[in-house]
PDB file of N, CA and C in Angstrom:
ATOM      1  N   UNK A   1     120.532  47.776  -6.728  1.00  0.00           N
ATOM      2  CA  UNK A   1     119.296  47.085  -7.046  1.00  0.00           C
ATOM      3  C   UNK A   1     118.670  46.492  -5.787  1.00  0.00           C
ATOM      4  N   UNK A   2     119.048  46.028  -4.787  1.00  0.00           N
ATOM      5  CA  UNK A   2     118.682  45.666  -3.839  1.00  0.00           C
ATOM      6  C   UNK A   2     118.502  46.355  -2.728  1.00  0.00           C
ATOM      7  N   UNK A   3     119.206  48.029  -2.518  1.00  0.00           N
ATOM      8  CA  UNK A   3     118.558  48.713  -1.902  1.00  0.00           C
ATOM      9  C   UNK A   3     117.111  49.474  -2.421  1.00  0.00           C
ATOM     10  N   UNK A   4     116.859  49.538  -3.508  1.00  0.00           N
ATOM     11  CA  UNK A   4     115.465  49.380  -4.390  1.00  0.00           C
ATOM     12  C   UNK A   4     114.290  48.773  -4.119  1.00  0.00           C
ATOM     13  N   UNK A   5     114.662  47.289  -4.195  1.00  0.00           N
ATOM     14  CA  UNK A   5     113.616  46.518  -3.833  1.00  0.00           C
ATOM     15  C   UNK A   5     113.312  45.977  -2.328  1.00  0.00           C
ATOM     16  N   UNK A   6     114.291  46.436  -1.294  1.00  0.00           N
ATOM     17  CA  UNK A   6     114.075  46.844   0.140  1.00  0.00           C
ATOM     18  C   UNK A   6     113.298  47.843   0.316  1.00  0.00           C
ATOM     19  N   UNK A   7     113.516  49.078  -0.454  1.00  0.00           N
ATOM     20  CA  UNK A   7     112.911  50.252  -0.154  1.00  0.00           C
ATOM     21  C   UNK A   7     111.106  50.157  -0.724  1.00  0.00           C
ATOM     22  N   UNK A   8     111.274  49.053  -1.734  1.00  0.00           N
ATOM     23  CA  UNK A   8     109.729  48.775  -2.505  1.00  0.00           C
ATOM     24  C   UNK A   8     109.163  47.533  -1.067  1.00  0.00           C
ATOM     25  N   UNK A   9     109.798  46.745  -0.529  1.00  0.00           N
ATOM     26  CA  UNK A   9     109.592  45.965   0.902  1.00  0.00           C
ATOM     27  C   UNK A   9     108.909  46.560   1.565  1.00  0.00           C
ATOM     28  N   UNK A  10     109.724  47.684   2.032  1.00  0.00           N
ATOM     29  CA  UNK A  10     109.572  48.533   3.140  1.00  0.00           C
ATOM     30  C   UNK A  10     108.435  49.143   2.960  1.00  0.00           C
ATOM     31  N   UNK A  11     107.752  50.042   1.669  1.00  0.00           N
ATOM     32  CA  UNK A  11     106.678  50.481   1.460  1.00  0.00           C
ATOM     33  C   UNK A  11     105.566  49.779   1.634  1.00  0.00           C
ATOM     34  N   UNK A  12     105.739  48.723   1.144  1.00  0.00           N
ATOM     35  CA  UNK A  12     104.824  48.079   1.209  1.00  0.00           C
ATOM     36  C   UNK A  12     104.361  47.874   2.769  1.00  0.00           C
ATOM     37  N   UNK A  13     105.057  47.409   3.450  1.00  0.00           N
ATOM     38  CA  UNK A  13     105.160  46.908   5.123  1.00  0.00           C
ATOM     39  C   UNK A  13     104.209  47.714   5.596  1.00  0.00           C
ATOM     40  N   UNK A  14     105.118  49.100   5.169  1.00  0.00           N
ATOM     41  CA  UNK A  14     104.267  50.667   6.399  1.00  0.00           C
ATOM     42  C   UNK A  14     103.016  50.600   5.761  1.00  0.00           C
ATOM     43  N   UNK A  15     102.498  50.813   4.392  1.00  0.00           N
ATOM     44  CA  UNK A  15     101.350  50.526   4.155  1.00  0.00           C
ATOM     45  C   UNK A  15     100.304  49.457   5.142  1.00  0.00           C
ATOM     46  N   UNK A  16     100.935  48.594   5.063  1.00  0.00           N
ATOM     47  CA  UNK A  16     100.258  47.264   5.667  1.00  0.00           C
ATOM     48  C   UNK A  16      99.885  47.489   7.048  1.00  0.00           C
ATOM     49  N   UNK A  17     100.946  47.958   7.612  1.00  0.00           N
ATOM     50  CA  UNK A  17     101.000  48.541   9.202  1.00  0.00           C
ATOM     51  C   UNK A  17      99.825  49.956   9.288  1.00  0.00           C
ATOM     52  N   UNK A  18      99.697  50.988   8.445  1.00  0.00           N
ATOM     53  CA  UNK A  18      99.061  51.922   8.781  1.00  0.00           C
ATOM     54  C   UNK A  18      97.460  52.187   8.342  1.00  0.00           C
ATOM     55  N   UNK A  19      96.960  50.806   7.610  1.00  0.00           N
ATOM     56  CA  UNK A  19      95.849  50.999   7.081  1.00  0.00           C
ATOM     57  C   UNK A  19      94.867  50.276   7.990  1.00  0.00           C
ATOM     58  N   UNK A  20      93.671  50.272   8.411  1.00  0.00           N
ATOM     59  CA  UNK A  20      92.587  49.770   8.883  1.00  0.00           C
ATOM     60  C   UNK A  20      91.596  49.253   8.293  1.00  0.00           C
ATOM     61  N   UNK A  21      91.469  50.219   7.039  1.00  0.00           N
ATOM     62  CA  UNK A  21      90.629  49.611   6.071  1.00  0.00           C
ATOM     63  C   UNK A  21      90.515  49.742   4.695  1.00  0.00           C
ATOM     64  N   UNK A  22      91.189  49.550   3.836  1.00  0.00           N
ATOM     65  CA  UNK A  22      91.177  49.695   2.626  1.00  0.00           C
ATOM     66  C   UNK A  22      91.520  48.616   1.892  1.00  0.00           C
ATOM     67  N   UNK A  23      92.452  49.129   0.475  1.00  0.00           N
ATOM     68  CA  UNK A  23      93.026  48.134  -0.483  1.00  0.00           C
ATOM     69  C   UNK A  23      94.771  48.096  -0.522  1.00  0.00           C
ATOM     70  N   UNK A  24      95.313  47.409  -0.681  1.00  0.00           N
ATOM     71  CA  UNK A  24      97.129  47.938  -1.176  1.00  0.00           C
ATOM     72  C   UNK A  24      97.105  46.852  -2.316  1.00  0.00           C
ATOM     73  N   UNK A  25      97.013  47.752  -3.379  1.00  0.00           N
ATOM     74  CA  UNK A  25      97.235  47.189  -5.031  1.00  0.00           C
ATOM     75  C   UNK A  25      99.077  46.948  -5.726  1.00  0.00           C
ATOM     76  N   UNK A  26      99.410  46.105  -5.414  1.00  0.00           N
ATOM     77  CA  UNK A  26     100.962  45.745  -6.178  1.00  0.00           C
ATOM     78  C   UNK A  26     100.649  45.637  -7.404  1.00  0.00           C
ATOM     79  N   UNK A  27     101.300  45.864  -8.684  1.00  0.00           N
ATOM     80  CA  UNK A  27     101.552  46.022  -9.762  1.00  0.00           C
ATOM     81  C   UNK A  27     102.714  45.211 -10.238  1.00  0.00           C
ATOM     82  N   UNK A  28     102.908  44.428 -11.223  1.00  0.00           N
ATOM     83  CA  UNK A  28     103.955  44.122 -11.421  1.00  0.00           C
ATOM     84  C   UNK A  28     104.596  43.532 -12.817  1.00  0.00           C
ATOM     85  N   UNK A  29     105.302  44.078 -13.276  1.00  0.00           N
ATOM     86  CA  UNK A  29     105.619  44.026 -14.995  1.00  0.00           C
ATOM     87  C   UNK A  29     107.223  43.202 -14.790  1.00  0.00           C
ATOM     88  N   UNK A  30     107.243  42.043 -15.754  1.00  0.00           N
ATOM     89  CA  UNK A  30     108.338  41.428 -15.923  1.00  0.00           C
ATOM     90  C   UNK A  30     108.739  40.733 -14.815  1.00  0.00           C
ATOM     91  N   UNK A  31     108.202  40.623 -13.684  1.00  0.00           N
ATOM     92  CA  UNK A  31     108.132  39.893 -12.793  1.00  0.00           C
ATOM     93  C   UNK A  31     109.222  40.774 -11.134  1.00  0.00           C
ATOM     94  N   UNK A  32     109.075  42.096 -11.764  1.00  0.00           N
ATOM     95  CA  UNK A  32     109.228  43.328 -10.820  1.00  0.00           C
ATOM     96  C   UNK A  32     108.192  44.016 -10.346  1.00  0.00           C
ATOM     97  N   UNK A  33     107.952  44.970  -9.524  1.00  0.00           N
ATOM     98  CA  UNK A  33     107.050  45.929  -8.854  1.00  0.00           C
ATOM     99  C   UNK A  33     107.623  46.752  -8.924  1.00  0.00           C
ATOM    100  N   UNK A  34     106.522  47.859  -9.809  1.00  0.00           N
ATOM    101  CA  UNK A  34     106.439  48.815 -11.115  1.00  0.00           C
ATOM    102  C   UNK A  34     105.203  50.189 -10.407  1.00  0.00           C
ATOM    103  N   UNK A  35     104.222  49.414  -9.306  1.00  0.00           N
ATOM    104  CA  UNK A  35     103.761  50.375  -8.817  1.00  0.00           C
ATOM    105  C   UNK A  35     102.776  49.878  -7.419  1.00  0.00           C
ATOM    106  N   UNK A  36     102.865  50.839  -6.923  1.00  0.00           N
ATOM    107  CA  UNK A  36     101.753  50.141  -5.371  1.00  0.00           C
ATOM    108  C   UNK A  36     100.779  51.161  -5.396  1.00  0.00           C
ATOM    109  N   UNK A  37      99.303  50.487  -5.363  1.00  0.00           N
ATOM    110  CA  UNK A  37      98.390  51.781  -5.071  1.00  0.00           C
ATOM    111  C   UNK A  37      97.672  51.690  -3.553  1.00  0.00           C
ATOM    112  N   UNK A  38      97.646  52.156  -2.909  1.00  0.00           N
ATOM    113  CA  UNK A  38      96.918  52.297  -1.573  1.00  0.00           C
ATOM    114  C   UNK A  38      95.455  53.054  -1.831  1.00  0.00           C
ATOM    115  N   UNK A  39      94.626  52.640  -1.217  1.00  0.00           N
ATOM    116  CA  UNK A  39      93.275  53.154  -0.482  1.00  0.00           C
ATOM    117  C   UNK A  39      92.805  52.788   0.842  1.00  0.00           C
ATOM    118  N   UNK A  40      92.664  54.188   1.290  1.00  0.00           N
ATOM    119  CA  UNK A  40      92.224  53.840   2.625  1.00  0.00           C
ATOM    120  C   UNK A  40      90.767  54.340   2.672  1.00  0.00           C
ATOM    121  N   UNK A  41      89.931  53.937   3.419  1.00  0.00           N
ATOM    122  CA  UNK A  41      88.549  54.043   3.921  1.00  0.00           C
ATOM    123  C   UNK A  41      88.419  54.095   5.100  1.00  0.00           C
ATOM    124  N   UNK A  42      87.660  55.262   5.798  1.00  0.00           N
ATOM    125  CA  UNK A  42      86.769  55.485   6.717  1.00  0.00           C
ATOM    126  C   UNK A  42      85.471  55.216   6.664  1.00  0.00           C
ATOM    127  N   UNK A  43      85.775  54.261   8.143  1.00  0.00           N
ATOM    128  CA  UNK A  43      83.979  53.687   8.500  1.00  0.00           C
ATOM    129  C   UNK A  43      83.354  54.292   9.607  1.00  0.00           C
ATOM    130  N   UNK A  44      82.116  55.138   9.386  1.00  0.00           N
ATOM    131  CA  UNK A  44      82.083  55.445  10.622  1.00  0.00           C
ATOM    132  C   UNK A  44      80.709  54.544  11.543  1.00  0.00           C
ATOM    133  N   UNK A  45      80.323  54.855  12.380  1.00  0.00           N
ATOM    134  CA  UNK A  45      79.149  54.199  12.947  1.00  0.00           C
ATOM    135  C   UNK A  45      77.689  54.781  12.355  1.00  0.00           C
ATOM    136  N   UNK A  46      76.758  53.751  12.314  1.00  0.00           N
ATOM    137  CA  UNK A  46      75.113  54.681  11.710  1.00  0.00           C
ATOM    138  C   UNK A  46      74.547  54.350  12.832  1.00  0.00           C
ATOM    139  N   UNK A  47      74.014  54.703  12.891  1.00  0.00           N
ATOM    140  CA  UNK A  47      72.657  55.198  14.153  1.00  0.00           C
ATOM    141  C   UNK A  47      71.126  54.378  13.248  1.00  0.00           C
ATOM    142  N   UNK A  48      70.902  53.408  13.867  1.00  0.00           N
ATOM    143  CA  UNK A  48      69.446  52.933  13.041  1.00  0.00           C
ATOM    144  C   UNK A  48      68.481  53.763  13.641  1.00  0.00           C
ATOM    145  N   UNK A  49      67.557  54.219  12.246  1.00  0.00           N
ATOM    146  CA  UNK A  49      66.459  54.625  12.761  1.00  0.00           C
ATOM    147  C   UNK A  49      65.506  53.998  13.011  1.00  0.00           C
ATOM    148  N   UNK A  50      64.730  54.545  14.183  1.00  0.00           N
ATOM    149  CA  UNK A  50      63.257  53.833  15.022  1.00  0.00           C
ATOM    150  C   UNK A  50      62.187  54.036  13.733  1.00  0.00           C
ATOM    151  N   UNK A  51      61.549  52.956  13.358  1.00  0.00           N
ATOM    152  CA  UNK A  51      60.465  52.746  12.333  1.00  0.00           C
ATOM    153  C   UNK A  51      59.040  53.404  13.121  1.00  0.00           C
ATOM    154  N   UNK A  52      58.410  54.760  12.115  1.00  0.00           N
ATOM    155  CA  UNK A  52      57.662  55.189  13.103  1.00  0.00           C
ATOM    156  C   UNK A  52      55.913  53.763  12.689  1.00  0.00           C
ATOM    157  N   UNK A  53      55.167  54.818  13.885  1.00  0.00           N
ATOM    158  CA  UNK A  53      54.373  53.728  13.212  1.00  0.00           C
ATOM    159  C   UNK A  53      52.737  54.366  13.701  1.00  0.00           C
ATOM    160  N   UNK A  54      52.237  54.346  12.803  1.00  0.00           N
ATOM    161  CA  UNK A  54      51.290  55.644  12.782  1.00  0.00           C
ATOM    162  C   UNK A  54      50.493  55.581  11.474  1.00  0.00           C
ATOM    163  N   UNK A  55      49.500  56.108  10.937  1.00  0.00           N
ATOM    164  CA  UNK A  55      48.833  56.820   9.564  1.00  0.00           C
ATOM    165  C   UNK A  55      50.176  57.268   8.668  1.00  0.00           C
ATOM    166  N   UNK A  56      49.980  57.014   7.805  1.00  0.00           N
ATOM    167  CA  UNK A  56      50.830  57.197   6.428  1.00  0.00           C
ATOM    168  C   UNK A  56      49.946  58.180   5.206  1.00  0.00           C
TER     169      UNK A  56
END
């Protein structure tokens, strides 16, 4: 049981360590962790556009 909930530790950790930008969702029934959901997101850079300015 306790190499279990090391190994549910541990997931969690590397999650924590490898994300930049997202969510890490713990779950937990009966006062255990039952499931972890990860999302990660890519941000990239926008480029603003120049407002033209002229007849319409």
């Amino acid at each position: 049981m306790v190499n279990l909930e090391r190994e549910k530790l541990d997931h969690i950790l590397q999650l924590i360590k490898n994300i930049d930008y997202g969510s890490i969702s713990i779950i937990v029934h009966d006062g255990q962790v039952t499931q972890i959901d990860s999302t990660r997101k890519k941000r990239f850079a926008v480029e603003k556009k120049k407002l033209r300015t002229g007849n319409y």
